[in-house]
PDB file of N, CA and C in Angstrom:
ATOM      1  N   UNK A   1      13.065  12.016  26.281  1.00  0.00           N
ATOM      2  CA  UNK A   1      11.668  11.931  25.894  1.00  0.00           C
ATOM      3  C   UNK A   1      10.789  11.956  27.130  1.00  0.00           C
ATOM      4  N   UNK A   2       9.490  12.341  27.090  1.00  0.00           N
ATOM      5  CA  UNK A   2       8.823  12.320  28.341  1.00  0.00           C
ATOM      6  C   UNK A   2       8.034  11.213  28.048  1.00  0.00           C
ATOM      7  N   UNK A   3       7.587  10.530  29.804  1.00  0.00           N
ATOM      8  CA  UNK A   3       7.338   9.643  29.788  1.00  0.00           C
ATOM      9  C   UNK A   3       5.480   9.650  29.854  1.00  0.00           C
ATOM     10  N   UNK A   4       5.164   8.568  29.014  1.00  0.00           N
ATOM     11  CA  UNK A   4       3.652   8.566  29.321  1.00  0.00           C
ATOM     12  C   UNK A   4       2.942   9.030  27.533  1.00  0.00           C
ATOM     13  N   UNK A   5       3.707   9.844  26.818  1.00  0.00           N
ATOM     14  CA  UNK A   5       2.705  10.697  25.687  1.00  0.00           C
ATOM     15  C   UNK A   5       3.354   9.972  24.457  1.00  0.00           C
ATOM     16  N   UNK A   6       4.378   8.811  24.255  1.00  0.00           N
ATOM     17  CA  UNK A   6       4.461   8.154  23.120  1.00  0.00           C
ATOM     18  C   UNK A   6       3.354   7.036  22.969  1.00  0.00           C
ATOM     19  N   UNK A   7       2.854   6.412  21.716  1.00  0.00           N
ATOM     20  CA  UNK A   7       2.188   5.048  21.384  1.00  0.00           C
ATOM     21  C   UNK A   7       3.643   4.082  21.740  1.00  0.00           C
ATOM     22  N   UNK A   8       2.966   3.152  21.870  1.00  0.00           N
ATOM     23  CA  UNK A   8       3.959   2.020  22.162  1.00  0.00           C
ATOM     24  C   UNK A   8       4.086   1.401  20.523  1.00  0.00           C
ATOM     25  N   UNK A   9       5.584   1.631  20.546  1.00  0.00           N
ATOM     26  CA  UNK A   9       6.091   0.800  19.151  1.00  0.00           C
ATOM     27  C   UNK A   9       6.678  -0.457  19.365  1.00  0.00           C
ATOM     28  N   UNK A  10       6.291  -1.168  18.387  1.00  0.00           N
ATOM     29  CA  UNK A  10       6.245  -2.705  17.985  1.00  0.00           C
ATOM     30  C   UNK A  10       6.025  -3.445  17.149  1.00  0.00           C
ATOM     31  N   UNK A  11       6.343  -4.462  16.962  1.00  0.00           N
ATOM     32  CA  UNK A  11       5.812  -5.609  15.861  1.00  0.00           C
ATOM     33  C   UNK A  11       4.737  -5.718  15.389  1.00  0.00           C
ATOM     34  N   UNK A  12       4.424  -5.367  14.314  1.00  0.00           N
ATOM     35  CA  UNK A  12       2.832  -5.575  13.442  1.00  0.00           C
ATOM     36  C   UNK A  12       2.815  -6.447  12.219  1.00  0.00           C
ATOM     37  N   UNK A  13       2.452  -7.160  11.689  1.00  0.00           N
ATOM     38  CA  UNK A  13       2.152  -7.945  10.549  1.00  0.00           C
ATOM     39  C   UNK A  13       1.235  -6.714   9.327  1.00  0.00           C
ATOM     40  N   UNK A  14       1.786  -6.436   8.541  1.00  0.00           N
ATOM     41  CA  UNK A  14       0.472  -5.919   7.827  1.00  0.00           C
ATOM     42  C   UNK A  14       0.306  -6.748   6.311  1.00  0.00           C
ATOM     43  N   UNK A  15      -0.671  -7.382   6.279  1.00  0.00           N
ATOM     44  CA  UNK A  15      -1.122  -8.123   5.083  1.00  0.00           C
ATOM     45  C   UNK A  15      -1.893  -7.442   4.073  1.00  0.00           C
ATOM     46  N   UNK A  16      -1.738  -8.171   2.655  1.00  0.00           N
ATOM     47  CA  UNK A  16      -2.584  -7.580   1.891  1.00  0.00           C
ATOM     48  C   UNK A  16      -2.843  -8.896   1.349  1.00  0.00           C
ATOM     49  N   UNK A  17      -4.522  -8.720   1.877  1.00  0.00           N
ATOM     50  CA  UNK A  17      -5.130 -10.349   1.287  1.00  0.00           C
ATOM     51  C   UNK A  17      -5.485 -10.635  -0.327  1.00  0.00           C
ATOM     52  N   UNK A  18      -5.804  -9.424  -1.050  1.00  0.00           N
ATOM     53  CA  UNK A  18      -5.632  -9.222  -2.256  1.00  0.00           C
ATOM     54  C   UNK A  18      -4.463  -9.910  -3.491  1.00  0.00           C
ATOM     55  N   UNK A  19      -3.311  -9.843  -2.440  1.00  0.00           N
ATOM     56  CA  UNK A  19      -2.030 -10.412  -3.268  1.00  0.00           C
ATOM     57  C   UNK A  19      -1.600 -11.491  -2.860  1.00  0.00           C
ATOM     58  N   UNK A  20      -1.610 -11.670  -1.412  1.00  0.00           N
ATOM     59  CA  UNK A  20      -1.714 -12.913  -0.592  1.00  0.00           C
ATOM     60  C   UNK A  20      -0.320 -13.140   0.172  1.00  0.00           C
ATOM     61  N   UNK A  21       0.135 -11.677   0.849  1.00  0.00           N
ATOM     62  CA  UNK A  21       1.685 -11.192   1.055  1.00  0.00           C
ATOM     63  C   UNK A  21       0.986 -10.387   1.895  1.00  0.00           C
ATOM     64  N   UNK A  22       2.270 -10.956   3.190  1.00  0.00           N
ATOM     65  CA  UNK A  22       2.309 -10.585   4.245  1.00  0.00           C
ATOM     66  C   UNK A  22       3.777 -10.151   4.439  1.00  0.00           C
ATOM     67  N   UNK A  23       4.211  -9.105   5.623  1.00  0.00           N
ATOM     68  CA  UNK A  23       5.261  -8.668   5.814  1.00  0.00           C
ATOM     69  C   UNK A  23       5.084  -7.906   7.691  1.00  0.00           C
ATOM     70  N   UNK A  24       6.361  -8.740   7.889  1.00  0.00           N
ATOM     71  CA  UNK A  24       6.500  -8.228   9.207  1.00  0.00           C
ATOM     72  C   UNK A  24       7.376  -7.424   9.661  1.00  0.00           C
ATOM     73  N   UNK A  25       6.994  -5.626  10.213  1.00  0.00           N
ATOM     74  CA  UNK A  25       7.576  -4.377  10.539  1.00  0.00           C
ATOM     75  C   UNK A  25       7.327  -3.823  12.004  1.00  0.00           C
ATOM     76  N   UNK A  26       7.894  -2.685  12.258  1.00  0.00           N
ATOM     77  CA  UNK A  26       7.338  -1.938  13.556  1.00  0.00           C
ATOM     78  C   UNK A  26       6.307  -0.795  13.252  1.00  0.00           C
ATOM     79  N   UNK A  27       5.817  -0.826  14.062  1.00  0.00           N
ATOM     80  CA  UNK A  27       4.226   0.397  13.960  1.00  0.00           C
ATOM     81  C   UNK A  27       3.885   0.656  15.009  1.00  0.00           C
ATOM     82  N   UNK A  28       3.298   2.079  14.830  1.00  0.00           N
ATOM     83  CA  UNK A  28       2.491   2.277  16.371  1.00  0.00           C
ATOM     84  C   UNK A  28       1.528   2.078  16.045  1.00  0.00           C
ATOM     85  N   UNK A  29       0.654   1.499  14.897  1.00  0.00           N
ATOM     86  CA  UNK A  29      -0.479   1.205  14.931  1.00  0.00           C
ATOM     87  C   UNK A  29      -1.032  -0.344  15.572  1.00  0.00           C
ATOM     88  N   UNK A  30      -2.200   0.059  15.527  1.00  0.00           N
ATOM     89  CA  UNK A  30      -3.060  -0.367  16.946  1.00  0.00           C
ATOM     90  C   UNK A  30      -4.532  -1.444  16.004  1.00  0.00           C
ATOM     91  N   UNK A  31      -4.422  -2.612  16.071  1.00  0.00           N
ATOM     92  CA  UNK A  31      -5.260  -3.958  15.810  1.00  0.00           C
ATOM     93  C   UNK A  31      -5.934  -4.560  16.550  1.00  0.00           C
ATOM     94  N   UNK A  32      -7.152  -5.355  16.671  1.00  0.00           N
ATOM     95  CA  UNK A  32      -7.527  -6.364  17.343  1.00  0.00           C
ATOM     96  C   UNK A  32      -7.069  -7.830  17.253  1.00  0.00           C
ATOM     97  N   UNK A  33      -6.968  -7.521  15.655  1.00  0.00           N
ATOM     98  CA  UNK A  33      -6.922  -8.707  14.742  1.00  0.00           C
ATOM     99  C   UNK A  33      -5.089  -9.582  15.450  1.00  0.00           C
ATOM    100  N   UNK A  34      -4.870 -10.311  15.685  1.00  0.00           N
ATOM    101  CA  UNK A  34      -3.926 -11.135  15.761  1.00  0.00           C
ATOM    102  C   UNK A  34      -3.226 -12.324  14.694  1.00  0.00           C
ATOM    103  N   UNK A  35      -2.104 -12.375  14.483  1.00  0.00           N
ATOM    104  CA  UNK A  35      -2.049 -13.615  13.667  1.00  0.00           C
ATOM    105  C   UNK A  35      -0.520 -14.356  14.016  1.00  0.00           C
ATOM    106  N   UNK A  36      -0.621 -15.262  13.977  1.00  0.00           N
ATOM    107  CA  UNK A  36       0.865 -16.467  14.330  1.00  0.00           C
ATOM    108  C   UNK A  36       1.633 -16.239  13.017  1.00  0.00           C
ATOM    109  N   UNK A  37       2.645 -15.828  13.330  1.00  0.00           N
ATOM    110  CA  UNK A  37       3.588 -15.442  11.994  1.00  0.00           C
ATOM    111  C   UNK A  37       4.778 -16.861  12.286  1.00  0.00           C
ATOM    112  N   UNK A  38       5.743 -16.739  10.853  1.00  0.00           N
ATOM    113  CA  UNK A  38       6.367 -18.053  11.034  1.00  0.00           C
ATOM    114  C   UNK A  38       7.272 -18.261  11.972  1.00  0.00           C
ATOM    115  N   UNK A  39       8.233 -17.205  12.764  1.00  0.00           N
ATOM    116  CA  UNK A  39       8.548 -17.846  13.458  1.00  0.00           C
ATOM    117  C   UNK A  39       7.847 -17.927  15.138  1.00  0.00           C
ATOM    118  N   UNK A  40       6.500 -18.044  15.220  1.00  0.00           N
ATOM    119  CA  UNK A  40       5.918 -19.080  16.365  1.00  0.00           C
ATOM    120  C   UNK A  40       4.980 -17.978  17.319  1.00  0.00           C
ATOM    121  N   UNK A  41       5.623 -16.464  16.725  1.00  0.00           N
ATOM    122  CA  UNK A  41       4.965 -15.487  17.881  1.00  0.00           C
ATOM    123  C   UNK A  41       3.555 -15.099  17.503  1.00  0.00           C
ATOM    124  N   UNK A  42       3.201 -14.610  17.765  1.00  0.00           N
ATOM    125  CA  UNK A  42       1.218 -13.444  17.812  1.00  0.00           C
ATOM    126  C   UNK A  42       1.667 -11.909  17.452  1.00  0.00           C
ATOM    127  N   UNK A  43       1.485 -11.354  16.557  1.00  0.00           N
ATOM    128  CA  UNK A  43       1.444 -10.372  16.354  1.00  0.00           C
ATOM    129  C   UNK A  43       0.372  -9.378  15.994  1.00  0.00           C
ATOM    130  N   UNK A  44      -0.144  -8.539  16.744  1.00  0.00           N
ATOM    131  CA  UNK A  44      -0.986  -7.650  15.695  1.00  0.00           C
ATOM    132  C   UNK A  44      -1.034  -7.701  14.268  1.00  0.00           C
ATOM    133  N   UNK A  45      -2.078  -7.793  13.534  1.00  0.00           N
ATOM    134  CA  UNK A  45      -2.146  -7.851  11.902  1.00  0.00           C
ATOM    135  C   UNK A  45      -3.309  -6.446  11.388  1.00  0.00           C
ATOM    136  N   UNK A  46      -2.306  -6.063  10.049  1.00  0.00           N
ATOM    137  CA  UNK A  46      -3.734  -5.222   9.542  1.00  0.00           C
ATOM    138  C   UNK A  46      -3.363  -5.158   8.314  1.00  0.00           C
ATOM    139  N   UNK A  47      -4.616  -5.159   7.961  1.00  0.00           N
ATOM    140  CA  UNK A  47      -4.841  -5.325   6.688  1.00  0.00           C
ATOM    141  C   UNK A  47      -4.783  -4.459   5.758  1.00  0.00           C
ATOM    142  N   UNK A  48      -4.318  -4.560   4.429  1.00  0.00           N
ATOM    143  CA  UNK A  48      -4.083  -2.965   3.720  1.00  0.00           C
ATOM    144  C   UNK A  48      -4.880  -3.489   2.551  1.00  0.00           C
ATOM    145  N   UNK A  49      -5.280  -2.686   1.735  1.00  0.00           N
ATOM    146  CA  UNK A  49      -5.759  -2.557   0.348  1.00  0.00           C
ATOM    147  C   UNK A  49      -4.535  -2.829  -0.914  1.00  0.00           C
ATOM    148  N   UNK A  50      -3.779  -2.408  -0.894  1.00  0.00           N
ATOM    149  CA  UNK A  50      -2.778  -2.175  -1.620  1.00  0.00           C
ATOM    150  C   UNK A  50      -1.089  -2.079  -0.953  1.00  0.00           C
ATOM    151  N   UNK A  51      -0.275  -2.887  -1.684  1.00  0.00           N
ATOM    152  CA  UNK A  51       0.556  -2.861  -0.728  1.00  0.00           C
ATOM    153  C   UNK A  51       1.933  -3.048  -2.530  1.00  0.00           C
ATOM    154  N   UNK A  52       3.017  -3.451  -1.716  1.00  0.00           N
ATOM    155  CA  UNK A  52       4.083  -2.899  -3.134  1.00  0.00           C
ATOM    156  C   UNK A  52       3.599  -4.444  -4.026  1.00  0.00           C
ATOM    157  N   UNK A  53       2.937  -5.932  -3.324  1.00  0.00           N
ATOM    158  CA  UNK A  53       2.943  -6.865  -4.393  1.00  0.00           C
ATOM    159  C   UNK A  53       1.641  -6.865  -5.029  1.00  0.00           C
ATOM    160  N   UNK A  54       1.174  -5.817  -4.774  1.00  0.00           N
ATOM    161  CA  UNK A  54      -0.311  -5.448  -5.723  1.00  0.00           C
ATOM    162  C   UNK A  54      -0.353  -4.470  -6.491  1.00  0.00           C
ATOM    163  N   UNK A  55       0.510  -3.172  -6.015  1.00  0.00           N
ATOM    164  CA  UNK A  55       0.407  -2.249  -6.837  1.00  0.00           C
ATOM    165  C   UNK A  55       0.920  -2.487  -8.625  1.00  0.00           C
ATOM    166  N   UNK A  56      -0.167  -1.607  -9.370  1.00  0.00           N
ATOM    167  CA  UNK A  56       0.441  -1.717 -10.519  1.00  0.00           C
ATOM    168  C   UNK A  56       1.855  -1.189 -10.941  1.00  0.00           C
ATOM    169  N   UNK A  57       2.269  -0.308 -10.052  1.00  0.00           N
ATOM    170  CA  UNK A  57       3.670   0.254 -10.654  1.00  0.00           C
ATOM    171  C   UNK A  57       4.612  -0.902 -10.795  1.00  0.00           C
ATOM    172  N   UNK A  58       4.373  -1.664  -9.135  1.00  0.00           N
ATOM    173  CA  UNK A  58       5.625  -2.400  -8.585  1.00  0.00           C
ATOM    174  C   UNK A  58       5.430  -3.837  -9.190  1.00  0.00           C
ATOM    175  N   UNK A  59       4.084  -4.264  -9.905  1.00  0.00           N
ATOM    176  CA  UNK A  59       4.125  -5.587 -10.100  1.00  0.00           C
ATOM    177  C   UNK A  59       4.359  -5.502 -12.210  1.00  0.00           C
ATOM    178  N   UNK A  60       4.093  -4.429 -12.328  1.00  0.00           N
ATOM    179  CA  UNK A  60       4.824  -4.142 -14.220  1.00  0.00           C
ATOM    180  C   UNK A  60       3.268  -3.734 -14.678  1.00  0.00           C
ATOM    181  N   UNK A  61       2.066  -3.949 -14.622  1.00  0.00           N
ATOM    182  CA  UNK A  61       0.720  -4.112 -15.000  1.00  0.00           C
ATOM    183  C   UNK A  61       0.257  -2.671 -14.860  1.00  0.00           C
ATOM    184  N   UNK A  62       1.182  -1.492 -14.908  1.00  0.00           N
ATOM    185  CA  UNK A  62       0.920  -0.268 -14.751  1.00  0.00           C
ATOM    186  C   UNK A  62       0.201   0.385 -16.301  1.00  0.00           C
ATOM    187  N   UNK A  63      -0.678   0.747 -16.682  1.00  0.00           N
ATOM    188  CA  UNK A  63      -0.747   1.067 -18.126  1.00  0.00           C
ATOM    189  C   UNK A  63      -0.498   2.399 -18.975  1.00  0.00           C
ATOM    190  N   UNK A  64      -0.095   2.783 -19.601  1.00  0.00           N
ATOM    191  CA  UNK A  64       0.302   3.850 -20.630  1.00  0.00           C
ATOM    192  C   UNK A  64      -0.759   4.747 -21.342  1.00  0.00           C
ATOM    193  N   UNK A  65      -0.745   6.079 -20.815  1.00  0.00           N
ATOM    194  CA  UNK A  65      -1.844   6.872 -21.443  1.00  0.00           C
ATOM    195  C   UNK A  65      -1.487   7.624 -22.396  1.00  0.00           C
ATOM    196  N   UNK A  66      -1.882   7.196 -23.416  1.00  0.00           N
ATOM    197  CA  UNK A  66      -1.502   7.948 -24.947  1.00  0.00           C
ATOM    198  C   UNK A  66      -2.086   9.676 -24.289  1.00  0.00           C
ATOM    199  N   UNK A  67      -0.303  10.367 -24.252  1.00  0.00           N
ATOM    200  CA  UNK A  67      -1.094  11.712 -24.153  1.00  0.00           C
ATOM    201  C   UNK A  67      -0.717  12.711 -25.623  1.00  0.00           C
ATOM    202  N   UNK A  68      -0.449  12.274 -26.302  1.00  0.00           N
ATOM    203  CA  UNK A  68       0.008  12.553 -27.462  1.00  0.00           C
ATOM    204  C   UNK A  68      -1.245  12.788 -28.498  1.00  0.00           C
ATOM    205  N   UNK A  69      -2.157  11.671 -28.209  1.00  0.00           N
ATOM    206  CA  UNK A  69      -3.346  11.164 -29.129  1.00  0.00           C
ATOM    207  C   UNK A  69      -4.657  12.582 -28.229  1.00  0.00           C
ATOM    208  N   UNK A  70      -4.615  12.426 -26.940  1.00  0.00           N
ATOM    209  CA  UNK A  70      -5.138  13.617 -26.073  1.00  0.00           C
ATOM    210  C   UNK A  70      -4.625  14.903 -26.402  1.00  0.00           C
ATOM    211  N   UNK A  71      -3.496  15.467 -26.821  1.00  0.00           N
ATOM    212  CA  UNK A  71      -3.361  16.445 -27.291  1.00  0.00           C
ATOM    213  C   UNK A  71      -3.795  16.909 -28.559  1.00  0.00           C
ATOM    214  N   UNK A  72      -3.712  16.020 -29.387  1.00  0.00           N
ATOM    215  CA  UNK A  72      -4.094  16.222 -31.053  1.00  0.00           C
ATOM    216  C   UNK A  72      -5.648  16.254 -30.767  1.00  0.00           C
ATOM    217  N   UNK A  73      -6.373  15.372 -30.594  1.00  0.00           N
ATOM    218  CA  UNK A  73      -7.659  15.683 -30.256  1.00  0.00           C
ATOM    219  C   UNK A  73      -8.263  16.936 -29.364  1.00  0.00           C
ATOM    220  N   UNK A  74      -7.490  17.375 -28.263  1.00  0.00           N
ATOM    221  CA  UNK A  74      -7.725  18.729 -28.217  1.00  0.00           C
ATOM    222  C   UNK A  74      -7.530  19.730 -29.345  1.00  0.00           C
ATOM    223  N   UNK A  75      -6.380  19.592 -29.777  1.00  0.00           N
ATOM    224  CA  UNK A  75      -5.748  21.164 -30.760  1.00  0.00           C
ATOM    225  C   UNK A  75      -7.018  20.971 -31.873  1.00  0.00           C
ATOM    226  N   UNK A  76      -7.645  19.602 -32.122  1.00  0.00           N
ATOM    227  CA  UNK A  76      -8.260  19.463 -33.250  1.00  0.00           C
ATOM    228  C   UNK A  76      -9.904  19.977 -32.772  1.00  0.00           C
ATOM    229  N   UNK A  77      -9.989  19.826 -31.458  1.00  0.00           N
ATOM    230  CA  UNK A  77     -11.400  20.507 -31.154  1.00  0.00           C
ATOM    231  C   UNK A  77     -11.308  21.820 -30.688  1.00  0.00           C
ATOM    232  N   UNK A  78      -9.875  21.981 -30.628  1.00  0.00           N
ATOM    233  CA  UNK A  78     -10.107  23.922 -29.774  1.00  0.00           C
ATOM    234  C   UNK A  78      -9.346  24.739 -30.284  1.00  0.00           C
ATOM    235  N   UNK A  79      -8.608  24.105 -30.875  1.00  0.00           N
ATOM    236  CA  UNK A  79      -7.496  24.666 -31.706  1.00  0.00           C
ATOM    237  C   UNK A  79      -8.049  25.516 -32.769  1.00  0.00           C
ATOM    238  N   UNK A  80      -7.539  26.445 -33.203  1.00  0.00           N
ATOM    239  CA  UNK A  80      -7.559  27.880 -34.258  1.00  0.00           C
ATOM    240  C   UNK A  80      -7.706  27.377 -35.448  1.00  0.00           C
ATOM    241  N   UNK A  81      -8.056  27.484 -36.380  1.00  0.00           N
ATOM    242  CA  UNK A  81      -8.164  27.195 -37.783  1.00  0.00           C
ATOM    243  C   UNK A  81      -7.684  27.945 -38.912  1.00  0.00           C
TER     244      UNK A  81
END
């Protein structure tokens, strides 16, 4: 690899304050924000919108779109007679 043109990879915290779950990974992304994780160190933190304990897929709260009821109501407005 040449030296000088990688980001420096490392330890990041990325939280999602929404769900109230935090998880600690490597990233080349780049924070101001700092936070003391449990075991004792400082890590960069960032914050996400959505993460797997918020999403609706991953938490079951995903909802079901009748496309069945959308089809009949089309054929019934465009549909041939």
């Amino acid at each position: 690899m040449k030296k000088g043109i990688h980001p420096e990879y490392r330890p990041v915290v990325f939280r999602d304050p929404g769900a109230d779950s935090a998880f600690l990974t490597r990233s080349t992304i780049t924070s101001e924000k700092t936070i003391e994780w449990t075991d004792g160190n400082t890590y960069p933190v960032v914050d996400v919108d959505v993460s797997s304990a918020s999403h609706p897929f991953y938490t079951g709260r995903s909802r079901v779109l009748d496309t069945a009821g959308r089809v009949e109501r089309f054929k019934q407005r465009y549909g041939r007679t």
